[in-house]
Protein backbone atom coordinates (compact mmCIF):
# COMPACT_ATOMS: atom_id res chain seq x y z
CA UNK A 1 97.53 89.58 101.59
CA UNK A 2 96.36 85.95 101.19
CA UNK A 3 99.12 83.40 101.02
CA UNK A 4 98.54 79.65 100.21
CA UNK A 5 99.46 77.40 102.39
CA UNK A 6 103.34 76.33 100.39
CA UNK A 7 104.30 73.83 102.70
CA UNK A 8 108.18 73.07 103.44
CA UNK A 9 108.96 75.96 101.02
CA UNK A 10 112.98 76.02 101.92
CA UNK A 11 113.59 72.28 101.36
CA UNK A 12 111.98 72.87 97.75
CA UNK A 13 113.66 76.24 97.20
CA UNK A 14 116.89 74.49 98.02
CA UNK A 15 116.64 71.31 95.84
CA UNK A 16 115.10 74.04 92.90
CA UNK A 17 118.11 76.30 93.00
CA UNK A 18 120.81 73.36 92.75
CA UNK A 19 119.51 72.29 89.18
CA UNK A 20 119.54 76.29 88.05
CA UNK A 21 122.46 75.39 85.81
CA UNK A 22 122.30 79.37 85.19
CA UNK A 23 123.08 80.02 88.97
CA UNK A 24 125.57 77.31 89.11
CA UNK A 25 127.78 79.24 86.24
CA UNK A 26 127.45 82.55 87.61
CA UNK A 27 128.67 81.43 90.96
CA UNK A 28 125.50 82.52 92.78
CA UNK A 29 124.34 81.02 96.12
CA UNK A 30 121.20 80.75 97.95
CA UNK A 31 121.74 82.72 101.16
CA UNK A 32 118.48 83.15 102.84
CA UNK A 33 114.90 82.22 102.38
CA UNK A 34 112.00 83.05 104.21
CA UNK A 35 108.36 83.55 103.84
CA UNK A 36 107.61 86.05 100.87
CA UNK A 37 111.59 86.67 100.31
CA UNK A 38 114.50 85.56 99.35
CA UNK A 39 118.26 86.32 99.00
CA UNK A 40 120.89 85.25 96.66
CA UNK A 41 124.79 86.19 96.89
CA UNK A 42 127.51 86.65 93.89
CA UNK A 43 130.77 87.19 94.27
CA UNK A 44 132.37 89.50 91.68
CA UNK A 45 134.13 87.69 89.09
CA UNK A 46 135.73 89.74 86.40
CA UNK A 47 134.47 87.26 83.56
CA UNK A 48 130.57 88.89 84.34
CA UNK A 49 131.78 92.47 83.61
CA UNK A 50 130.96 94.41 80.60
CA UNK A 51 133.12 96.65 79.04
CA UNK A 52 134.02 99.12 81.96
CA UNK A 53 134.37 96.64 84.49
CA UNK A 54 131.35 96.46 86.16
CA UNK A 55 128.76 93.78 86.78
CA UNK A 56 127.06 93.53 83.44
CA UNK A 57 123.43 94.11 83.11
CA UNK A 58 122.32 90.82 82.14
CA UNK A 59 124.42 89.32 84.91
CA UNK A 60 122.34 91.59 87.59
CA UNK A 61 119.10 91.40 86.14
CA UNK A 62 119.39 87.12 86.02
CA UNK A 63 120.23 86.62 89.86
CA UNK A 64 117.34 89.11 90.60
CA UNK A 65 114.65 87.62 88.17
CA UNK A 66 116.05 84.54 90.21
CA UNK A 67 115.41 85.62 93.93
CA UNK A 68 112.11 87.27 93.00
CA UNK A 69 110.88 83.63 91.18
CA UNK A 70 111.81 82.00 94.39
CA UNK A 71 110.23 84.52 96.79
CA UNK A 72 106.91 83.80 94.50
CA UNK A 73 107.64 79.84 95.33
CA UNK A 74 107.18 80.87 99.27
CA UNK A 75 103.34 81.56 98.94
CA UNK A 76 102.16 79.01 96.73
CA UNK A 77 101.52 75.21 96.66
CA UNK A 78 103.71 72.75 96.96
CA UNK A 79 102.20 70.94 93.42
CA UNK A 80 102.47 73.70 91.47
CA UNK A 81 105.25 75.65 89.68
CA UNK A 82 106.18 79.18 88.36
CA UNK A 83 107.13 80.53 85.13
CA UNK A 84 108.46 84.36 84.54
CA UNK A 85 106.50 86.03 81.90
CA UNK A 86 107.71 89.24 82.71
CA UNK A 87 110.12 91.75 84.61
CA UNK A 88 111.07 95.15 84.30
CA UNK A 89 114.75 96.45 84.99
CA UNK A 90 116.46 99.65 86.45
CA UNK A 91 120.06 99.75 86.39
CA UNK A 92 120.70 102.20 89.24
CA UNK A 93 124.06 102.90 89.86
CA UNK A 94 127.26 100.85 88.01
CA UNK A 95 127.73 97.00 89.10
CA UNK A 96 130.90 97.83 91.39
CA UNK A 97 131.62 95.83 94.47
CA UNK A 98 133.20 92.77 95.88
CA UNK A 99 129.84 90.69 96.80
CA UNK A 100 126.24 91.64 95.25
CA UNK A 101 122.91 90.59 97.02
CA UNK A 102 119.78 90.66 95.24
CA UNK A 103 116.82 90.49 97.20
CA UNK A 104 113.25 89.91 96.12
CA UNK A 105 110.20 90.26 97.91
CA UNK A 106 106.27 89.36 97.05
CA UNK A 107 104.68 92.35 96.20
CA UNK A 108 101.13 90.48 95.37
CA UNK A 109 100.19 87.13 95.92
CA UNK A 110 97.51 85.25 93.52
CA UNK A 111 96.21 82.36 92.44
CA UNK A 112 97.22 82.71 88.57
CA UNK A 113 99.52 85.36 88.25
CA UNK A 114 102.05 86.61 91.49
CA UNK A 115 104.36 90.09 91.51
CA UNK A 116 107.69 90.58 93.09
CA UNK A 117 110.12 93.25 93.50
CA UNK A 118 113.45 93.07 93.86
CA UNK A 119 116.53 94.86 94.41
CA UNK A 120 120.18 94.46 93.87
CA UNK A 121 122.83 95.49 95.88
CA UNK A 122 126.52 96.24 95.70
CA UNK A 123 128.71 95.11 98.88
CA UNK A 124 132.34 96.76 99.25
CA UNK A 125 134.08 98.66 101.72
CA UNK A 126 131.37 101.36 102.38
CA UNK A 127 127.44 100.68 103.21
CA UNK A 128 125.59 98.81 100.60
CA UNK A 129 125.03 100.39 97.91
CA UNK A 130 121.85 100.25 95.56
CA UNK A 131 122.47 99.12 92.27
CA UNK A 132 119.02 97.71 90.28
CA UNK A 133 114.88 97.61 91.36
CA UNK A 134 112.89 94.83 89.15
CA UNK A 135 109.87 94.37 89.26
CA UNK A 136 108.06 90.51 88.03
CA UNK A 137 105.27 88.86 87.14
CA UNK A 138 105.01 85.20 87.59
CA UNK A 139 102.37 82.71 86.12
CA UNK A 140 101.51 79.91 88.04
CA UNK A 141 101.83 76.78 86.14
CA UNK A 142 99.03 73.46 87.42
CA UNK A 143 99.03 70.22 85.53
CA UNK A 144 101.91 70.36 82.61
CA UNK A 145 104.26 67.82 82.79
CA UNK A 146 107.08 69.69 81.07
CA UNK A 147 107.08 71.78 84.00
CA UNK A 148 107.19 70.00 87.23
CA UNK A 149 109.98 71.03 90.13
């Protein structure tokens, strides 16, 4: 697996994530970065349930998209950027817990387009509990100024 060079990837993670306005409503945090993976924590918050109670499905699917876009930033350049032009979903198991940790990984590295996976998990009394897999695809993004980090 080839990996560019990225640089002082956690510094740049870290100043990234603060301006995710997204993040910032949902209540998620950065809780560990390192190279090829990242985590992100949410506490459960009754105003991101659906119906039933649970975590809803777009609330799962955004902090995972998330930590899978900022794995991606581990392995490339520090003057380039990332957009998500695709991810697929599986909602495993019902969004029940008192913390969820989504996890994504780099599955492929490239120089125009990068994979991740990713998985979600459910933290309560018991062992964690799998909740959602995603999988990503990322285009790297060179010389537009309307996306710059």
């Amino acid at each position: 697996m080839k990996i560019t060079d990225p640089g002082d990837f956690h510094e740049r993670i870290r100043r990234s994530f603060a301006k995710q306005n997204a993040m910032v409503m949902l209540g998620a945090e950065l809780t560990r970065i390192q190279q090829g993976m990242v985590e992100i924590e949410l506490p459960f918050d009754e105003k991101l349930t659906q119906q039933h109670g649970f975590l809803h499905g777009g609330v799962i699917s955004a902090p995972l998209e998330t930590a899978c876009t900022y794995a991606a930033y581990t392995v490339i350049a520090p003057e380039v950027s990332l957009l998500t032009i695709e991810f697929k979903v599986n909602l495993l198991s019902p969004g029940r817990g008192e913390r969820f940790l989504f996890r994504g990984e780099v599955t492929k590295p490239g120089s125009t387009i990068i994979v991740a996976d990713g998985r979600a998990y459910a933290i309560g009394d018991g062992p964690a509990k799998l909740i959602a897999s995603m999988t990503t695809s990322m285009m790297v993004i060179r010389d537009r100024q309307d996306v710059v980090e």
